[in-house]
C-alpha atoms as a PDB file:
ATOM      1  CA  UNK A   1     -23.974 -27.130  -8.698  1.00  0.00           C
ATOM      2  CA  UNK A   2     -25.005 -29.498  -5.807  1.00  0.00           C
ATOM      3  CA  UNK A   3     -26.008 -28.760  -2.310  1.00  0.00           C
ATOM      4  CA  UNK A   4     -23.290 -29.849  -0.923  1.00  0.00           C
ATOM      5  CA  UNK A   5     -20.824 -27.393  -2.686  1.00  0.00           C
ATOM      6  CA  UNK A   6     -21.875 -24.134  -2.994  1.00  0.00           C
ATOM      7  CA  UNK A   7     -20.576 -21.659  -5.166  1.00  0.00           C
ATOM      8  CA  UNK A   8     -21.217 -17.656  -5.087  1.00  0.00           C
ATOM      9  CA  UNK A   9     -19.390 -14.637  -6.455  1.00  0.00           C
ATOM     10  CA  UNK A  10     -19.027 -11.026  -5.104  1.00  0.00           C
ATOM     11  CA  UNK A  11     -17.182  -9.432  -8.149  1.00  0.00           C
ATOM     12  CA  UNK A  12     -13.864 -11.048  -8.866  1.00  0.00           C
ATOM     13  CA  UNK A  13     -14.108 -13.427  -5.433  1.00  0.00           C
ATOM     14  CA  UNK A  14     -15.625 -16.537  -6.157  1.00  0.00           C
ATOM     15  CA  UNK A  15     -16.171 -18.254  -2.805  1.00  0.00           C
ATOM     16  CA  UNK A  16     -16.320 -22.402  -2.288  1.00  0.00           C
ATOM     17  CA  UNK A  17     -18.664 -23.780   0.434  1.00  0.00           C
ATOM     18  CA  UNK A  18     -18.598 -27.793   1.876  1.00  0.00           C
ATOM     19  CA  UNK A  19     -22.195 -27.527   2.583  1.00  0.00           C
ATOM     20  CA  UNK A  20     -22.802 -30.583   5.490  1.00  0.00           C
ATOM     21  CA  UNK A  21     -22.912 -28.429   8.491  1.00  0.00           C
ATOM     22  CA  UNK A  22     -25.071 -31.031  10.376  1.00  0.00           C
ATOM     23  CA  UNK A  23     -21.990 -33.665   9.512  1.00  0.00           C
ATOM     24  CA  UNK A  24     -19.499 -30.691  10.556  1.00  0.00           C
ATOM     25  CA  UNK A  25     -19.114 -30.670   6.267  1.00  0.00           C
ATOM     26  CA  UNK A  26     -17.834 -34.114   6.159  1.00  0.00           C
ATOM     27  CA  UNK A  27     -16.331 -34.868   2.745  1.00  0.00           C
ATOM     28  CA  UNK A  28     -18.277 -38.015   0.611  1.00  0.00           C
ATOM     29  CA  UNK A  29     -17.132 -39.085  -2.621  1.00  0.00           C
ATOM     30  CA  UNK A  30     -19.511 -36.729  -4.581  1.00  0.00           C
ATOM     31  CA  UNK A  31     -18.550 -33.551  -2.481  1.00  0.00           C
ATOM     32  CA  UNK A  32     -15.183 -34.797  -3.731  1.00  0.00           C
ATOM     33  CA  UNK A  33     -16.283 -34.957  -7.583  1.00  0.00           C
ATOM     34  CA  UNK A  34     -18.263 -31.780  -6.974  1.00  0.00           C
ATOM     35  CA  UNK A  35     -15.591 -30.035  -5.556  1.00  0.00           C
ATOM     36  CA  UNK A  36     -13.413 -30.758  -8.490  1.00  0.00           C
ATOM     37  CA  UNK A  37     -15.945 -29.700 -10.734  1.00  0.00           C
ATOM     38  CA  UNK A  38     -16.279 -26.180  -8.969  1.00  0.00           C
ATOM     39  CA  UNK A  39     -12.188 -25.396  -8.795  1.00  0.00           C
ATOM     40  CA  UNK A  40     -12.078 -26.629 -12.785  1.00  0.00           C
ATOM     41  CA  UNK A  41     -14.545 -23.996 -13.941  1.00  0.00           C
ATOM     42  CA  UNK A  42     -13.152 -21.373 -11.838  1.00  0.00           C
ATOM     43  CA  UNK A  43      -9.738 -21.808 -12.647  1.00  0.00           C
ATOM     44  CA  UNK A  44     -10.592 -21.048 -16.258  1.00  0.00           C
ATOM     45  CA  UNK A  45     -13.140 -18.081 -15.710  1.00  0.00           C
ATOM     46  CA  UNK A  46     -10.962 -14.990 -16.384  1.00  0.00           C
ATOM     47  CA  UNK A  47     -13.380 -12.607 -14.502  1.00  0.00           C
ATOM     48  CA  UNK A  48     -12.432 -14.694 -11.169  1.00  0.00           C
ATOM     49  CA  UNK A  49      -9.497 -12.922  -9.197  1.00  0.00           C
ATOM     50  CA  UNK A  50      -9.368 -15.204  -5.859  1.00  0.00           C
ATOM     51  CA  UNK A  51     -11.465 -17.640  -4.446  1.00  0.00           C
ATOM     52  CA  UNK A  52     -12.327 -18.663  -0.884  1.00  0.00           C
ATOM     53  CA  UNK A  53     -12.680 -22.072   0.702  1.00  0.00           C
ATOM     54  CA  UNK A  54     -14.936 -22.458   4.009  1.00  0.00           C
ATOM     55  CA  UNK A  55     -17.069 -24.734   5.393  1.00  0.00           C
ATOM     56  CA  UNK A  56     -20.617 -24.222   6.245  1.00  0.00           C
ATOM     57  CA  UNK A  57     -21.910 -23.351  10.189  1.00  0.00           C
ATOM     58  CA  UNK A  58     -19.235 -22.146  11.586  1.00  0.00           C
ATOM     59  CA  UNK A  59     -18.342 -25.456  13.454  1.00  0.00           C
ATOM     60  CA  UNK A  60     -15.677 -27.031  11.209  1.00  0.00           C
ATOM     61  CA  UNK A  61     -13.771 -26.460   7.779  1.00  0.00           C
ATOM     62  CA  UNK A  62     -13.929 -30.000   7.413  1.00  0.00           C
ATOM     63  CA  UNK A  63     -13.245 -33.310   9.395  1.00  0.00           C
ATOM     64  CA  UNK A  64     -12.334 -35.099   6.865  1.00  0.00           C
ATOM     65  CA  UNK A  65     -14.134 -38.153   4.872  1.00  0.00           C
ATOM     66  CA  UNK A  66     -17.647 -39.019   6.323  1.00  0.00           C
ATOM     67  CA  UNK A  67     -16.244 -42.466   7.793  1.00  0.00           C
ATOM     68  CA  UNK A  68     -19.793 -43.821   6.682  1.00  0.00           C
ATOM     69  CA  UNK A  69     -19.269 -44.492   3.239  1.00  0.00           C
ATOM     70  CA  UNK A  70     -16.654 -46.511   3.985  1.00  0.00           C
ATOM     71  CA  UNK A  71     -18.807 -49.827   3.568  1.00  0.00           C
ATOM     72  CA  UNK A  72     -20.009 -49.027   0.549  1.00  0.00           C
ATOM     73  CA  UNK A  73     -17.363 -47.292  -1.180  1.00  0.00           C
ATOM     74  CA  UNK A  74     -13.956 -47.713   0.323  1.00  0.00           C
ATOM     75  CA  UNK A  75     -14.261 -51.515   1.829  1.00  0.00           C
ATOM     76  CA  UNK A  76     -11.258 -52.785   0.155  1.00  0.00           C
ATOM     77  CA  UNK A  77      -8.266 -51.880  -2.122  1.00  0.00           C
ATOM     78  CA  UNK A  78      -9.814 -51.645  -5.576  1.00  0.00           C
ATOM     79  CA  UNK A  79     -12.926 -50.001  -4.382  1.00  0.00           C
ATOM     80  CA  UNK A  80     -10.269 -47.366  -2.068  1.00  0.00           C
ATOM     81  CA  UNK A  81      -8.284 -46.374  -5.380  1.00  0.00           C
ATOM     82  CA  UNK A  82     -11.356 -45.708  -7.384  1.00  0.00           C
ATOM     83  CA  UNK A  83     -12.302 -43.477  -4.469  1.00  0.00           C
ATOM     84  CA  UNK A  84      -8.964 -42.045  -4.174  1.00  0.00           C
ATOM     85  CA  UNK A  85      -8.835 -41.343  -7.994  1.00  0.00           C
ATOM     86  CA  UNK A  86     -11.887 -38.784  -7.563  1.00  0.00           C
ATOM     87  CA  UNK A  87     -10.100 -37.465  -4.441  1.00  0.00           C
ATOM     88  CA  UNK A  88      -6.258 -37.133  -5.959  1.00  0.00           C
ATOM     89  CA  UNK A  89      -8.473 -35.474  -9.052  1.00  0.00           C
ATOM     90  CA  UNK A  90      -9.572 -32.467  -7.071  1.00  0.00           C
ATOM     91  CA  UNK A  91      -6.519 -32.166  -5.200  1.00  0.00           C
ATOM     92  CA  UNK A  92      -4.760 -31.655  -8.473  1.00  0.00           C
ATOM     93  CA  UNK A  93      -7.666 -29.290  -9.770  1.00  0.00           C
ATOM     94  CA  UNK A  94      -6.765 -27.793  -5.886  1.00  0.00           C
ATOM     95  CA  UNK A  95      -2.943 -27.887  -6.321  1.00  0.00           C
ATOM     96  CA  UNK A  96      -2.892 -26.394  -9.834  1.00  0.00           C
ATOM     97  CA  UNK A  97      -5.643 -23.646  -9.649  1.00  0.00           C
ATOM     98  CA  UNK A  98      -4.715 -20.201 -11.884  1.00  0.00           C
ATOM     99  CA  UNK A  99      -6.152 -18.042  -9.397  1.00  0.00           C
ATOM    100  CA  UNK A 100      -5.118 -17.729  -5.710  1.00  0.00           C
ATOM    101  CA  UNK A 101      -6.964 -19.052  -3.115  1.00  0.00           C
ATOM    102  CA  UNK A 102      -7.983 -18.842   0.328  1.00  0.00           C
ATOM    103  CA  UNK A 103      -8.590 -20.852   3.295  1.00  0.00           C
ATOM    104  CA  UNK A 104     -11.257 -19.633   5.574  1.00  0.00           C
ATOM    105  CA  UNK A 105     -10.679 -21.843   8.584  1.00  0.00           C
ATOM    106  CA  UNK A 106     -13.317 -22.194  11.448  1.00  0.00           C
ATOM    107  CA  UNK A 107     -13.217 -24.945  13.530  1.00  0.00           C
ATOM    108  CA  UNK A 108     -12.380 -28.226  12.798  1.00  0.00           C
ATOM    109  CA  UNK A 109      -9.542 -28.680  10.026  1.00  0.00           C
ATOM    110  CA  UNK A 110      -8.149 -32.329   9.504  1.00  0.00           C
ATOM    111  CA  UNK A 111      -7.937 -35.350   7.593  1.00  0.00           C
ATOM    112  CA  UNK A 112      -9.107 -34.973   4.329  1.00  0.00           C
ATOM    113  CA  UNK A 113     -10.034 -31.030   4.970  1.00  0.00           C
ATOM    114  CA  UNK A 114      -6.379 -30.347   6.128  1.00  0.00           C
ATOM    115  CA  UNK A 115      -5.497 -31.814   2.750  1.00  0.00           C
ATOM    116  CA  UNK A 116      -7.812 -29.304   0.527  1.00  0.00           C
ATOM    117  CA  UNK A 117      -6.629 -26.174   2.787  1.00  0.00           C
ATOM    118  CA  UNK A 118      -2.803 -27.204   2.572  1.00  0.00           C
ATOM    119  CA  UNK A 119      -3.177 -26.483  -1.299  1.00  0.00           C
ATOM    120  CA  UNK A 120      -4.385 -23.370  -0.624  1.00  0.00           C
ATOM    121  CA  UNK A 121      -2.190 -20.357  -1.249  1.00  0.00           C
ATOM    122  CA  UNK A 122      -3.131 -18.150   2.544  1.00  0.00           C
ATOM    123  CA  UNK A 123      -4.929 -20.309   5.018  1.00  0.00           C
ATOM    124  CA  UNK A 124      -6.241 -18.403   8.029  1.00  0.00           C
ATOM    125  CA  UNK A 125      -7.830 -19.843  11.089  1.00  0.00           C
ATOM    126  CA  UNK A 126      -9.379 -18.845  14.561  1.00  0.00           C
ATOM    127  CA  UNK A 127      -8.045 -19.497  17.866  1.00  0.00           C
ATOM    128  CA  UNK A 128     -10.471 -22.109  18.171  1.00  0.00           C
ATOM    129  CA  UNK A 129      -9.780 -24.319  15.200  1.00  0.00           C
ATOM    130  CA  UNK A 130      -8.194 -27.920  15.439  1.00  0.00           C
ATOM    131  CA  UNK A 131      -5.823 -29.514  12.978  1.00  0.00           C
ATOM    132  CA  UNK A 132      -4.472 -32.720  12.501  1.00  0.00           C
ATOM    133  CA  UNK A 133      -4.562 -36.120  10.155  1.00  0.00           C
ATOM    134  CA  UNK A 134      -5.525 -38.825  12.980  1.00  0.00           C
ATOM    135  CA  UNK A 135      -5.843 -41.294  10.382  1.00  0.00           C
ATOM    136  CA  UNK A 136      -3.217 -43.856  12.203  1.00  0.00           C
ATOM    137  CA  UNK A 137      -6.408 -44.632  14.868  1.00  0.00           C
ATOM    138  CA  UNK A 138      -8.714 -45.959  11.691  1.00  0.00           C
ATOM    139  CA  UNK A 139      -5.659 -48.107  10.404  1.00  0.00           C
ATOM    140  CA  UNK A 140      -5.883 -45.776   7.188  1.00  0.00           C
ATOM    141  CA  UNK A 141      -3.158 -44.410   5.483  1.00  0.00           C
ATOM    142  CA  UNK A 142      -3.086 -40.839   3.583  1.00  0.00           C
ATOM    143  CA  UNK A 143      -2.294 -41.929  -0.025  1.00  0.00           C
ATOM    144  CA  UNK A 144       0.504 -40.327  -1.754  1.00  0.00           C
ATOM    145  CA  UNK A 145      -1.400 -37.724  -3.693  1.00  0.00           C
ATOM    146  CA  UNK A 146      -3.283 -36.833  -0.177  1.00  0.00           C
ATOM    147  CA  UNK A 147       0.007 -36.714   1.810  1.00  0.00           C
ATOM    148  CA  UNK A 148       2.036 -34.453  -1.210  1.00  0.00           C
ATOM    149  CA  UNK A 149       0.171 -30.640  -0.076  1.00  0.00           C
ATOM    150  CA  UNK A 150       0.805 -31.170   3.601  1.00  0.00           C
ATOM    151  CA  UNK A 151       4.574 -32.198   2.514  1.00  0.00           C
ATOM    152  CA  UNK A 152       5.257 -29.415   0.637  1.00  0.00           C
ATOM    153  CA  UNK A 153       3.930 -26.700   2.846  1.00  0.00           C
ATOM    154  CA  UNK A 154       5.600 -27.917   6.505  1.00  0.00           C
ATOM    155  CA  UNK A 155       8.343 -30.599   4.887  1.00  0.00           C
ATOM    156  CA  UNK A 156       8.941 -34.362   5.989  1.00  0.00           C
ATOM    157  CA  UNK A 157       9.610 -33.749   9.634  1.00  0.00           C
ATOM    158  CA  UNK A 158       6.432 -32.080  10.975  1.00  0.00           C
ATOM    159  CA  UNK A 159       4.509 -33.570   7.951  1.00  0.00           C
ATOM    160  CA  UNK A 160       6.008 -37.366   9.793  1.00  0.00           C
ATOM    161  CA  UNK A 161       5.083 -36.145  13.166  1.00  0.00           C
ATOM    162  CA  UNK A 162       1.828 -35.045  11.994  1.00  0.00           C
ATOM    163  CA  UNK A 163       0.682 -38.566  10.605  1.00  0.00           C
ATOM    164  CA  UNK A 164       2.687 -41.051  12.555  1.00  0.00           C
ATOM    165  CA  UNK A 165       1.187 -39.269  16.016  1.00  0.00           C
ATOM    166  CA  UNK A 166      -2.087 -38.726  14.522  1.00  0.00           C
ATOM    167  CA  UNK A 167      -2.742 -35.544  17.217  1.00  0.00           C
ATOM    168  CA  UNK A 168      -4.822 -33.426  17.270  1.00  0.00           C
ATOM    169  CA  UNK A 169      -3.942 -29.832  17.522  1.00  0.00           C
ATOM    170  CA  UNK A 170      -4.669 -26.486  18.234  1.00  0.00           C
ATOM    171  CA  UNK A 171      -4.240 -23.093  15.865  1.00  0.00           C
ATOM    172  CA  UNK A 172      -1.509 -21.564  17.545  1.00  0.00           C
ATOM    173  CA  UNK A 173       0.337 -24.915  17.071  1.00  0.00           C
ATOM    174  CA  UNK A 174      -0.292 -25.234  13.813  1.00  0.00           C
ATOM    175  CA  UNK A 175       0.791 -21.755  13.155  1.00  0.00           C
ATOM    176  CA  UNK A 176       4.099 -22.724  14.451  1.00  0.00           C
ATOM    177  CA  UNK A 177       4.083 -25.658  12.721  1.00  0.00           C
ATOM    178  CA  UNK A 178       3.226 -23.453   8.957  1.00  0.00           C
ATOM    179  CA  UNK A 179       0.241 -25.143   8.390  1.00  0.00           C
ATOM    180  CA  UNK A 180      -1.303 -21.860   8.864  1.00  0.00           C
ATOM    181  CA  UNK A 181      -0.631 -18.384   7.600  1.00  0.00           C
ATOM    182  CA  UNK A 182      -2.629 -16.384  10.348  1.00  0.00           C
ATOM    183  CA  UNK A 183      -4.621 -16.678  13.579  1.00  0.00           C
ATOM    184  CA  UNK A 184      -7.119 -14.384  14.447  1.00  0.00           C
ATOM    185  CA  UNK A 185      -9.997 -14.232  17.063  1.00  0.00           C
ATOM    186  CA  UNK A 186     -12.796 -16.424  16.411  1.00  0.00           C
ATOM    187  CA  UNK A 187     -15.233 -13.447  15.162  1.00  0.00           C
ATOM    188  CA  UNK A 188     -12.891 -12.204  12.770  1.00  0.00           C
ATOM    189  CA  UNK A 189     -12.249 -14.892  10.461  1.00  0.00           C
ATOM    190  CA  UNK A 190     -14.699 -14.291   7.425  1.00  0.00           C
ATOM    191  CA  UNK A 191     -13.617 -10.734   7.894  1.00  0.00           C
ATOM    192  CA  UNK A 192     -10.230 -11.240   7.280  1.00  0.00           C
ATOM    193  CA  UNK A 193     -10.111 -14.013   4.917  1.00  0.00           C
ATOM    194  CA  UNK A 194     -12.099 -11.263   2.831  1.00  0.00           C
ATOM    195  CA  UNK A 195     -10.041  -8.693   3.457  1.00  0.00           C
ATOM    196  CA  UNK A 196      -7.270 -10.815   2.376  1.00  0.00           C
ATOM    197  CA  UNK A 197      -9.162 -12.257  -0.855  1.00  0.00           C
ATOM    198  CA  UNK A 198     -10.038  -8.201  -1.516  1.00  0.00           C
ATOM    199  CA  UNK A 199      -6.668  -7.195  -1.224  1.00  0.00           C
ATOM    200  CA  UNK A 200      -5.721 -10.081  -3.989  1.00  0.00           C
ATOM    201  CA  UNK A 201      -8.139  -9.134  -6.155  1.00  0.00           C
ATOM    202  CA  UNK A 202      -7.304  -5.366  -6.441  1.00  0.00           C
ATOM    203  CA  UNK A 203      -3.878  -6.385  -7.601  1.00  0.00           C
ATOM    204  CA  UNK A 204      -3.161  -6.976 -11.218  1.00  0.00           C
ATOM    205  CA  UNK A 205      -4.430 -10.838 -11.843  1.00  0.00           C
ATOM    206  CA  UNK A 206      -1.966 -11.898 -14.433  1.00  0.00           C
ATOM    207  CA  UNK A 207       0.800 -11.176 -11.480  1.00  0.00           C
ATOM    208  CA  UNK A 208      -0.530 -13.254  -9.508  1.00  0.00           C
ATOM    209  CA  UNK A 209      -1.473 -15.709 -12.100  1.00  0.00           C
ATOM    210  CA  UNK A 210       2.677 -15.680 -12.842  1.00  0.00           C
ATOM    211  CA  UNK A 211       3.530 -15.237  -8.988  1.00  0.00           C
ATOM    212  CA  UNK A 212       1.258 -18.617  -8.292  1.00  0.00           C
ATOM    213  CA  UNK A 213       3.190 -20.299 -11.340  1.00  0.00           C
ATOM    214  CA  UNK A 214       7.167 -19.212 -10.885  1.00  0.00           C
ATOM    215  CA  UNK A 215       6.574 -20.573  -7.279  1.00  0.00           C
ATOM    216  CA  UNK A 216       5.296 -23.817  -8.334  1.00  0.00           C
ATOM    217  CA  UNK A 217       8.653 -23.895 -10.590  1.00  0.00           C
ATOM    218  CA  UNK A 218      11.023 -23.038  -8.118  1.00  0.00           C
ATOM    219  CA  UNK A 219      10.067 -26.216  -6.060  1.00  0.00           C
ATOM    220  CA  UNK A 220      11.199 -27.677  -8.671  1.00  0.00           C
ATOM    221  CA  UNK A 221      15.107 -28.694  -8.882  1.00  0.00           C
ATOM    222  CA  UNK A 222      15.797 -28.202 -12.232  1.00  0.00           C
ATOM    223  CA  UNK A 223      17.539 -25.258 -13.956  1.00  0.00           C
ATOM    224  CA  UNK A 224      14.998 -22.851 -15.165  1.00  0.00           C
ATOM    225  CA  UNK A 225      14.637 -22.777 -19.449  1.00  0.00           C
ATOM    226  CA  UNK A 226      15.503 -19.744 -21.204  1.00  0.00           C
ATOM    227  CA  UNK A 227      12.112 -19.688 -21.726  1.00  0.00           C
ATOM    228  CA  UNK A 228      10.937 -19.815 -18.683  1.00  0.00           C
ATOM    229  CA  UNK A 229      13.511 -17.124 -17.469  1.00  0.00           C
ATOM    230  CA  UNK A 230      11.869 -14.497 -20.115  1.00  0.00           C
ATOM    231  CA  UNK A 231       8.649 -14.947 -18.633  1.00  0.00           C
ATOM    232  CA  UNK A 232       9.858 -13.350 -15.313  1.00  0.00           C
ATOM    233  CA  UNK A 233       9.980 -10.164 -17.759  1.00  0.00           C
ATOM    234  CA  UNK A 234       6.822 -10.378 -20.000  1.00  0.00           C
ATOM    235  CA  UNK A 235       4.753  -8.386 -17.379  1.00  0.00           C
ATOM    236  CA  UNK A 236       6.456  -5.588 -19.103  1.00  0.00           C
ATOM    237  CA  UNK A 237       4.433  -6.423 -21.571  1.00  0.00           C
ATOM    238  CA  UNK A 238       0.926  -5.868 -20.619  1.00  0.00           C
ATOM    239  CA  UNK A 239      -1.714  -3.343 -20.011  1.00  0.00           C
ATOM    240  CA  UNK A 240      -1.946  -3.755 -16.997  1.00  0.00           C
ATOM    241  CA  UNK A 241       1.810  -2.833 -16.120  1.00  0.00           C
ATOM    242  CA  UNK A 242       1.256   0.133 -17.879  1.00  0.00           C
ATOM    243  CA  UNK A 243      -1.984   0.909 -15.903  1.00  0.00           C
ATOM    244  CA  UNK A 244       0.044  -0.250 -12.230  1.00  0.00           C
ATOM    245  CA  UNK A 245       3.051   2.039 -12.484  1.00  0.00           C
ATOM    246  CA  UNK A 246       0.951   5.392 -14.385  1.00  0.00           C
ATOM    247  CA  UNK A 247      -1.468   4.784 -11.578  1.00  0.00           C
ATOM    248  CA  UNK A 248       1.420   4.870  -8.935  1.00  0.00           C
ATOM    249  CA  UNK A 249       2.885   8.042 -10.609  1.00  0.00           C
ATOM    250  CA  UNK A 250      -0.117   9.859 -10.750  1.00  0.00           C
ATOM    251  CA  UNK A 251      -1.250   8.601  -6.675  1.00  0.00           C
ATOM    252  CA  UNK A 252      -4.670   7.312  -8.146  1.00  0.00           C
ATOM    253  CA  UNK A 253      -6.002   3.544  -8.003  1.00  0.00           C
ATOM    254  CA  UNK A 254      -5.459   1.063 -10.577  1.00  0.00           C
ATOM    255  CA  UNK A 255      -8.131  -0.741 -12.514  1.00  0.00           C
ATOM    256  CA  UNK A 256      -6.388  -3.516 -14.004  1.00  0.00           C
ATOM    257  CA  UNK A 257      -8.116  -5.594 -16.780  1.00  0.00           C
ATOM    258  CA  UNK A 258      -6.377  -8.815 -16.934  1.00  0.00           C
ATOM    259  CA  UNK A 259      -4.457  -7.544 -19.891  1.00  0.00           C
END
């Protein structure tokens, strides 16, 4: 697609890369657009089963927005919300992606980085890595659409802690904190962001497809439809329940087909 974002597949994992590793993959406005781009034909490619976030060179996930464009494309209000509108864009693509994703964390992780790996579904870091939104020291704010995946995933009192202090912080931290689902050493991260993405993708992808979806839903307040109550049962439905529980019986592994 660009150099910037690259995108490769092994089987059913597609994986994402922020390709700036001499700018520790900080995020311009057409990584932004690109990104977007990358998660909307993904999220609609039934062969895909999981895909994986990193950033390139092993130094950073992301530090956020490369603070150099801000002269030329973020110098005042109306220029900031066209800019925002490409960002809030792929953090919806982000937010509302079929397949589950995964957050392969080395490094650096804040700002406008935290923001694409709070949408993810797992996030897992190394000991090293560094989180935080220290936004409050550039007198910028994180728009509403930019603050709504870290509110969601640690809730308004560490997500207010988190921007009104503007620390950084370390993985262990932010662990405590839920902004991560694992820590692991430093040399084990692609290896178990994998594993995890390979364990996703042997299960049956319409579950998780639902799974992703009923979660979304139940953040939601408002009494579940009749409708949407019945869908909790339609797995019952498919091939590939049939496949999962003959496959159990019989002590074998299931090749599910989407079905």
């Amino acid at each position: 697609m660009t150099e910037t974002i690259i995108i490769s597949r092994d089987g059913a994992i597609a994986t994402v890369v922020l390709n700036r590793p001499k700018k520790l993959n900080a995020l311009t406005r057409d990584m932004w657009s690109y990104l977007g781009e990358a998660m909307t034909d993904l999220s609609v490619d039934d062969e895909i089963r999981c895909v994986v976030l990193r950033g390139a060179g092993g130094k950073a996930f992301a530090p956020g927005n490369d603070i150099s464009e801000f002269e030329t494309e973020r110098f005042d209000p109306v220029s900031a919300k066209s800019y925002g509108a490409v960002m809030h864009r792929t953090l919806a693509v982000l937010r509302d992606c079929r397949h589950p994703t995964v957050a392969l964390i080395e490094g650096i992780c804040v700002g406008g980085g935290l923001e694409i790996a709070s949408l993810c579904d797992i996030r897992i870091c190394g000991t090293s890595s560094r989180f935080g939104v220290p936004v409050n020291r550039l007198g910028l704010v994180m728009a509403h659409a930019e603050l709504d995946g870290l509110l969601r995933l640690v809730g308004p009192a560490i997500a207010s802690e988190i921007v009104l202090e503007g620390r950084v912080f370390d993985a262990v931290e932010a662990k405590d904190k839920g902004l991560v689902t694992r820590v692991v050493a430093d040399n084990e991260v692609e290896v178990e962001a994998y594993a995890a993405a390979h364990r996703i993708a042997d299960g049956a992808p319409l579950v998780a497809r639902w799974h992703k979806q009923f979660l979304r839903r139940l953040a939601d307040p408002r009494p579940l439809a009749e409708a949407e109550s019945d869908e909790g049962f339609a797995c019952f439905g498919t091939e590939d329940f049939a496949t999962g529980y003959r496959a159990f019986l019989a002590k074998t592994k299931p090749e599910f087909k989407g079905r």
